[in-house]
PDB file of N, CA and C in Angstrom:
ATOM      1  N   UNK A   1      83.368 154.509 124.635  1.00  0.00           N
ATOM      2  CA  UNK A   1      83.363 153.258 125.367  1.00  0.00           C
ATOM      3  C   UNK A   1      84.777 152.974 125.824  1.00  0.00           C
ATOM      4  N   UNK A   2      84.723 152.281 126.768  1.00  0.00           N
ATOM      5  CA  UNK A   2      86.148 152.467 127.561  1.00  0.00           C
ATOM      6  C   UNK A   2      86.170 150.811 128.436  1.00  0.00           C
ATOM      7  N   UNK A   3      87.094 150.024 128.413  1.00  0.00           N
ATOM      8  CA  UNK A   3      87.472 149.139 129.440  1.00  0.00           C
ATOM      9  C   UNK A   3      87.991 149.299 130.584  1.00  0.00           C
ATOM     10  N   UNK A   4      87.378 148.445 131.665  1.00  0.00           N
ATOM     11  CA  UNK A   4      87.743 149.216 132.890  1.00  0.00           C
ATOM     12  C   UNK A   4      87.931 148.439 134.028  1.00  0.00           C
ATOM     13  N   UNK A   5      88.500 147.318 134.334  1.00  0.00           N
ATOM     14  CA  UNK A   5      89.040 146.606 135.261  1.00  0.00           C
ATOM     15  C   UNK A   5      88.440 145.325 134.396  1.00  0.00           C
ATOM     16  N   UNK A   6      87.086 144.600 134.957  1.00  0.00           N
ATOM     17  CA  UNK A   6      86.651 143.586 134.417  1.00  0.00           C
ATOM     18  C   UNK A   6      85.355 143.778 133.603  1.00  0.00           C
ATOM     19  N   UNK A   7      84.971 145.173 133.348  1.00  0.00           N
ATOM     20  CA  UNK A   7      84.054 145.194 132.172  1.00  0.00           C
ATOM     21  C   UNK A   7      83.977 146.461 131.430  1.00  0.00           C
ATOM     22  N   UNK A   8      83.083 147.048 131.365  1.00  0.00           N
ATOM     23  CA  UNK A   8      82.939 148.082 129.986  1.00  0.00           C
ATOM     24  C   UNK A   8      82.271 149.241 130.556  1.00  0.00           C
ATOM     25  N   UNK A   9      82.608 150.085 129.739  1.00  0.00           N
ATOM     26  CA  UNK A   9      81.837 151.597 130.608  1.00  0.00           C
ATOM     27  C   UNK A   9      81.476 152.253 128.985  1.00  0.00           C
ATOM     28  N   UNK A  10      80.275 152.963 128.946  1.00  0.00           N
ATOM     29  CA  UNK A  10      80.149 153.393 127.614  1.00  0.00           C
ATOM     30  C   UNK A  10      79.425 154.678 128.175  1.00  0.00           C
ATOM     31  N   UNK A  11      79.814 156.087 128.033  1.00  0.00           N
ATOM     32  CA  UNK A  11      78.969 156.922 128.218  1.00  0.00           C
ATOM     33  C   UNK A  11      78.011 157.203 126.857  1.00  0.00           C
ATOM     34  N   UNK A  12      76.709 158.633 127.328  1.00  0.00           N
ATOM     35  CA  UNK A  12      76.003 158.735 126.475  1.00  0.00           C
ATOM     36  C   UNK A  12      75.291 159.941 126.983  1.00  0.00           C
ATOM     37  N   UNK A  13      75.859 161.565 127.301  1.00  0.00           N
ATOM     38  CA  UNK A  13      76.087 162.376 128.213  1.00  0.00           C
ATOM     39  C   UNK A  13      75.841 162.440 129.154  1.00  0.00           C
ATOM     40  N   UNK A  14      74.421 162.685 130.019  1.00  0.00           N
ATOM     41  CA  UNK A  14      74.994 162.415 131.574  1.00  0.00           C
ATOM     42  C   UNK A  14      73.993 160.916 132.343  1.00  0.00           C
ATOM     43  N   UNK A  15      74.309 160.001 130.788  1.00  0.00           N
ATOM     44  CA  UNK A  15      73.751 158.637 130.901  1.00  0.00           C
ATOM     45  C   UNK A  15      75.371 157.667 131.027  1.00  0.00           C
ATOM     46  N   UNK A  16      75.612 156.861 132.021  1.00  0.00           N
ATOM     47  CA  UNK A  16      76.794 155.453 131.687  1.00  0.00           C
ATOM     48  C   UNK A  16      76.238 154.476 131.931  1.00  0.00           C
ATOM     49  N   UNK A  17      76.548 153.401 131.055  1.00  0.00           N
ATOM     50  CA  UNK A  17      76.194 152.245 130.766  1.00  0.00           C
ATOM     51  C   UNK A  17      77.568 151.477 131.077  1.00  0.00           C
ATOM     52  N   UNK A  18      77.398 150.297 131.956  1.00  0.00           N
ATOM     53  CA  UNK A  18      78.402 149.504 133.048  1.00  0.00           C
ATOM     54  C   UNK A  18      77.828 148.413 132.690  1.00  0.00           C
ATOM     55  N   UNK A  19      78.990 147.538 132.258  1.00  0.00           N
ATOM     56  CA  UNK A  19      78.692 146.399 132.111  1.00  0.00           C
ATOM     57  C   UNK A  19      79.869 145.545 132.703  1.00  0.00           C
ATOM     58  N   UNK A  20      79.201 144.376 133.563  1.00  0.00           N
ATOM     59  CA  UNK A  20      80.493 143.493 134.275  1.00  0.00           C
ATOM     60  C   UNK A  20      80.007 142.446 133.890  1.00  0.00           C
ATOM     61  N   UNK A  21      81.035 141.246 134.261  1.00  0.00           N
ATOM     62  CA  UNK A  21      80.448 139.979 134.037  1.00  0.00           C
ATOM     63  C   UNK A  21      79.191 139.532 135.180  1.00  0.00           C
ATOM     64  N   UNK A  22      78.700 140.491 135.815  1.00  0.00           N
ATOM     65  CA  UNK A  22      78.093 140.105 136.862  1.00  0.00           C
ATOM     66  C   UNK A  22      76.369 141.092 136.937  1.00  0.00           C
ATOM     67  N   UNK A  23      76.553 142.566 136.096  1.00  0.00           N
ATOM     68  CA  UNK A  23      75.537 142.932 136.479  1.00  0.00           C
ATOM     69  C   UNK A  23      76.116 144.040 134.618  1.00  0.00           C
ATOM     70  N   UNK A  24      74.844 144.762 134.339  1.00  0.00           N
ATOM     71  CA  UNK A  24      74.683 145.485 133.002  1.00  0.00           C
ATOM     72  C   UNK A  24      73.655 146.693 134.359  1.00  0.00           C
ATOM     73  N   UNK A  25      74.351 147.648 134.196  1.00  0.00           N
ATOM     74  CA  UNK A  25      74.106 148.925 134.789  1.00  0.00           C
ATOM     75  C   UNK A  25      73.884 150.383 134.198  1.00  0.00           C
ATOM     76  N   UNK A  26      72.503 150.754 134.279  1.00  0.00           N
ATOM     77  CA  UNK A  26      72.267 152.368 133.955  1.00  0.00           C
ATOM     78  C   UNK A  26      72.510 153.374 134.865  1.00  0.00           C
ATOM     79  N   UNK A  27      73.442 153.877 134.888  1.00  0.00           N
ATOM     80  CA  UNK A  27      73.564 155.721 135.560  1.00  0.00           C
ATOM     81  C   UNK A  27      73.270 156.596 135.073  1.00  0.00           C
ATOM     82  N   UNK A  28      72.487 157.486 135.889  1.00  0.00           N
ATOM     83  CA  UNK A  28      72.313 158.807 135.437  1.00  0.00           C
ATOM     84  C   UNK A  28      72.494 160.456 136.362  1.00  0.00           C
ATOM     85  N   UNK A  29      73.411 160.702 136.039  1.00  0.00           N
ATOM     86  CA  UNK A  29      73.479 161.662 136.603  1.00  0.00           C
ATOM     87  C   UNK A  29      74.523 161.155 138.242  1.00  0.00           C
ATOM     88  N   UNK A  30      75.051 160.160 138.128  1.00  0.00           N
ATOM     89  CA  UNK A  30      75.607 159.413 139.497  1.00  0.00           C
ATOM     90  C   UNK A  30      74.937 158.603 140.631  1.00  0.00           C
ATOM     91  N   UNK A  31      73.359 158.033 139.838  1.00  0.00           N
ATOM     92  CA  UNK A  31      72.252 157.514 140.397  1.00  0.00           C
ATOM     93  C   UNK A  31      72.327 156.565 139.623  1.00  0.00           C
ATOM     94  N   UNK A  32      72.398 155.212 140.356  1.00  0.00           N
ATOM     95  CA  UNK A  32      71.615 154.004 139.606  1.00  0.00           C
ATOM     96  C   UNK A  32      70.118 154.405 139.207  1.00  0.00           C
ATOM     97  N   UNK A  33      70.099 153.863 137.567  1.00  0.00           N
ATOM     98  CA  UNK A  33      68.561 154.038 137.864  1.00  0.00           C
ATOM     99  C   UNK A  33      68.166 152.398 137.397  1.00  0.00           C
ATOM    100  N   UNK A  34      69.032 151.720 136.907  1.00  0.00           N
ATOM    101  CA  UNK A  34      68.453 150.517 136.580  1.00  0.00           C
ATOM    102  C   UNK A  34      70.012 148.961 136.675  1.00  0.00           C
ATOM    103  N   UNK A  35      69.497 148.491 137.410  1.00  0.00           N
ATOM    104  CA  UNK A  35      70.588 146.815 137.162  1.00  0.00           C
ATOM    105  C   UNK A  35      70.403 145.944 137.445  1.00  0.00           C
ATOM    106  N   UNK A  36      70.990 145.081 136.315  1.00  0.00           N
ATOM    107  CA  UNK A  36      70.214 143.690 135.254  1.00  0.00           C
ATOM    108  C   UNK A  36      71.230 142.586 136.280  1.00  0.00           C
ATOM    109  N   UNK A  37      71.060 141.806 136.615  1.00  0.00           N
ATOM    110  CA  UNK A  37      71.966 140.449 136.711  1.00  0.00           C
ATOM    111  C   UNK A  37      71.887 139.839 135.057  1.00  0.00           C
ATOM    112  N   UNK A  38      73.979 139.746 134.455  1.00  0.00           N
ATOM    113  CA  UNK A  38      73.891 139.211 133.478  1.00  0.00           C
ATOM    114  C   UNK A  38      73.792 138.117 133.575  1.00  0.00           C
ATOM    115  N   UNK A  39      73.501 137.264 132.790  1.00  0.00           N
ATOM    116  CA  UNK A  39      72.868 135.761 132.435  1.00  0.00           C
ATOM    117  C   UNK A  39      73.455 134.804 131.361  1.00  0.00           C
ATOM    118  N   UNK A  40      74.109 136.066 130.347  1.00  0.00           N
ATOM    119  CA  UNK A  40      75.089 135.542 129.312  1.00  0.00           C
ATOM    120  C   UNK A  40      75.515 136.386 128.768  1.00  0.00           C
ATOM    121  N   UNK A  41      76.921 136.448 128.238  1.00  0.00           N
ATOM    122  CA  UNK A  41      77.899 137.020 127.608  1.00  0.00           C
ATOM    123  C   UNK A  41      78.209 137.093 126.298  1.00  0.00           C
ATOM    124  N   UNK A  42      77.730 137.575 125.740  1.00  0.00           N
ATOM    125  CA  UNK A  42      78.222 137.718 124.352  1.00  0.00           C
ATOM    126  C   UNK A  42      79.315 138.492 123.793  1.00  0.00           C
ATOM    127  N   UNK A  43      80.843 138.018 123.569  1.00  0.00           N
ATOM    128  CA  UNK A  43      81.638 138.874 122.829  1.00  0.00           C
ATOM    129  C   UNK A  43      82.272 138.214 121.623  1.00  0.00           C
ATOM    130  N   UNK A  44      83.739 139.146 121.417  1.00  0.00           N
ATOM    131  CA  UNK A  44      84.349 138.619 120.323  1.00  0.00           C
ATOM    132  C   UNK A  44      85.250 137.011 120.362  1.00  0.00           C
ATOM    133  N   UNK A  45      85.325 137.396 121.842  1.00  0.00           N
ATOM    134  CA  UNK A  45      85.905 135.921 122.239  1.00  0.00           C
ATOM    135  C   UNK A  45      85.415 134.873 122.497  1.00  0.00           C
ATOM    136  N   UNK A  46      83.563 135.024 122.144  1.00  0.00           N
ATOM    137  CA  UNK A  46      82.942 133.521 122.540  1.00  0.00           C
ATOM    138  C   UNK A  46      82.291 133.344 121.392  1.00  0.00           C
ATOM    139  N   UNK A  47      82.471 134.227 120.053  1.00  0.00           N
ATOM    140  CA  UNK A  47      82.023 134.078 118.741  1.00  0.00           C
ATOM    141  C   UNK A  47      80.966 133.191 118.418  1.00  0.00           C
ATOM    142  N   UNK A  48      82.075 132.222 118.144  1.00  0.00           N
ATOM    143  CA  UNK A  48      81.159 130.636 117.974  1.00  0.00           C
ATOM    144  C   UNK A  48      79.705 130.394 118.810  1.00  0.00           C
ATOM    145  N   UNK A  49      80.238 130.290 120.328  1.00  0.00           N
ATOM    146  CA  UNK A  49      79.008 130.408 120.933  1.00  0.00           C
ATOM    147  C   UNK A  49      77.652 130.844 120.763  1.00  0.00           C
ATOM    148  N   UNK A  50      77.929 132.401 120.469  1.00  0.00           N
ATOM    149  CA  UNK A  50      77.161 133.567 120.396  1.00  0.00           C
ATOM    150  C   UNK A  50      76.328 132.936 119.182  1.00  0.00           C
ATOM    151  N   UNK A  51      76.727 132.513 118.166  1.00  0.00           N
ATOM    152  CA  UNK A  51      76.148 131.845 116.865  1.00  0.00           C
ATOM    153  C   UNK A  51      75.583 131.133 116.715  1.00  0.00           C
ATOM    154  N   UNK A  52      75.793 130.127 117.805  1.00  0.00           N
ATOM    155  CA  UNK A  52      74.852 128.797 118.382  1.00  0.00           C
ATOM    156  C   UNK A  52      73.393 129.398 118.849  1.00  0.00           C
ATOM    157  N   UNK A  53      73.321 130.376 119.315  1.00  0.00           N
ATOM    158  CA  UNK A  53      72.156 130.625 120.235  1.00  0.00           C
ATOM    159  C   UNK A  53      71.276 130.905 119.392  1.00  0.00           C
TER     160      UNK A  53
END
């Protein structure tokens, strides 16, 4: 898993998983095959939040 301008890249061999504050993205093979509009954020920096829900 790797950070990468404003979100996250996690490979999983010739699967990447992209995540922005704006969309959560499946690649495969250099093909979208699937993307989500995110809706909410869950990290280490909204803790509290995340706990509320």
């Amino acid at each position: 898993m790797g950070e990468e301008g404003t979100g996250y890249v996690a490979e999983d061999g010739d699967i990447t998983y992209i995540v922005t504050g704006a969309t959560f993205s499946i690649v495969k093979n250099a093909k979208t095959i699937s993307e989500e509009q995110v809706i909410y954020v869950c990290s280490q920096f909204s803790e509290k939040i995340c706990q509320q829900r």
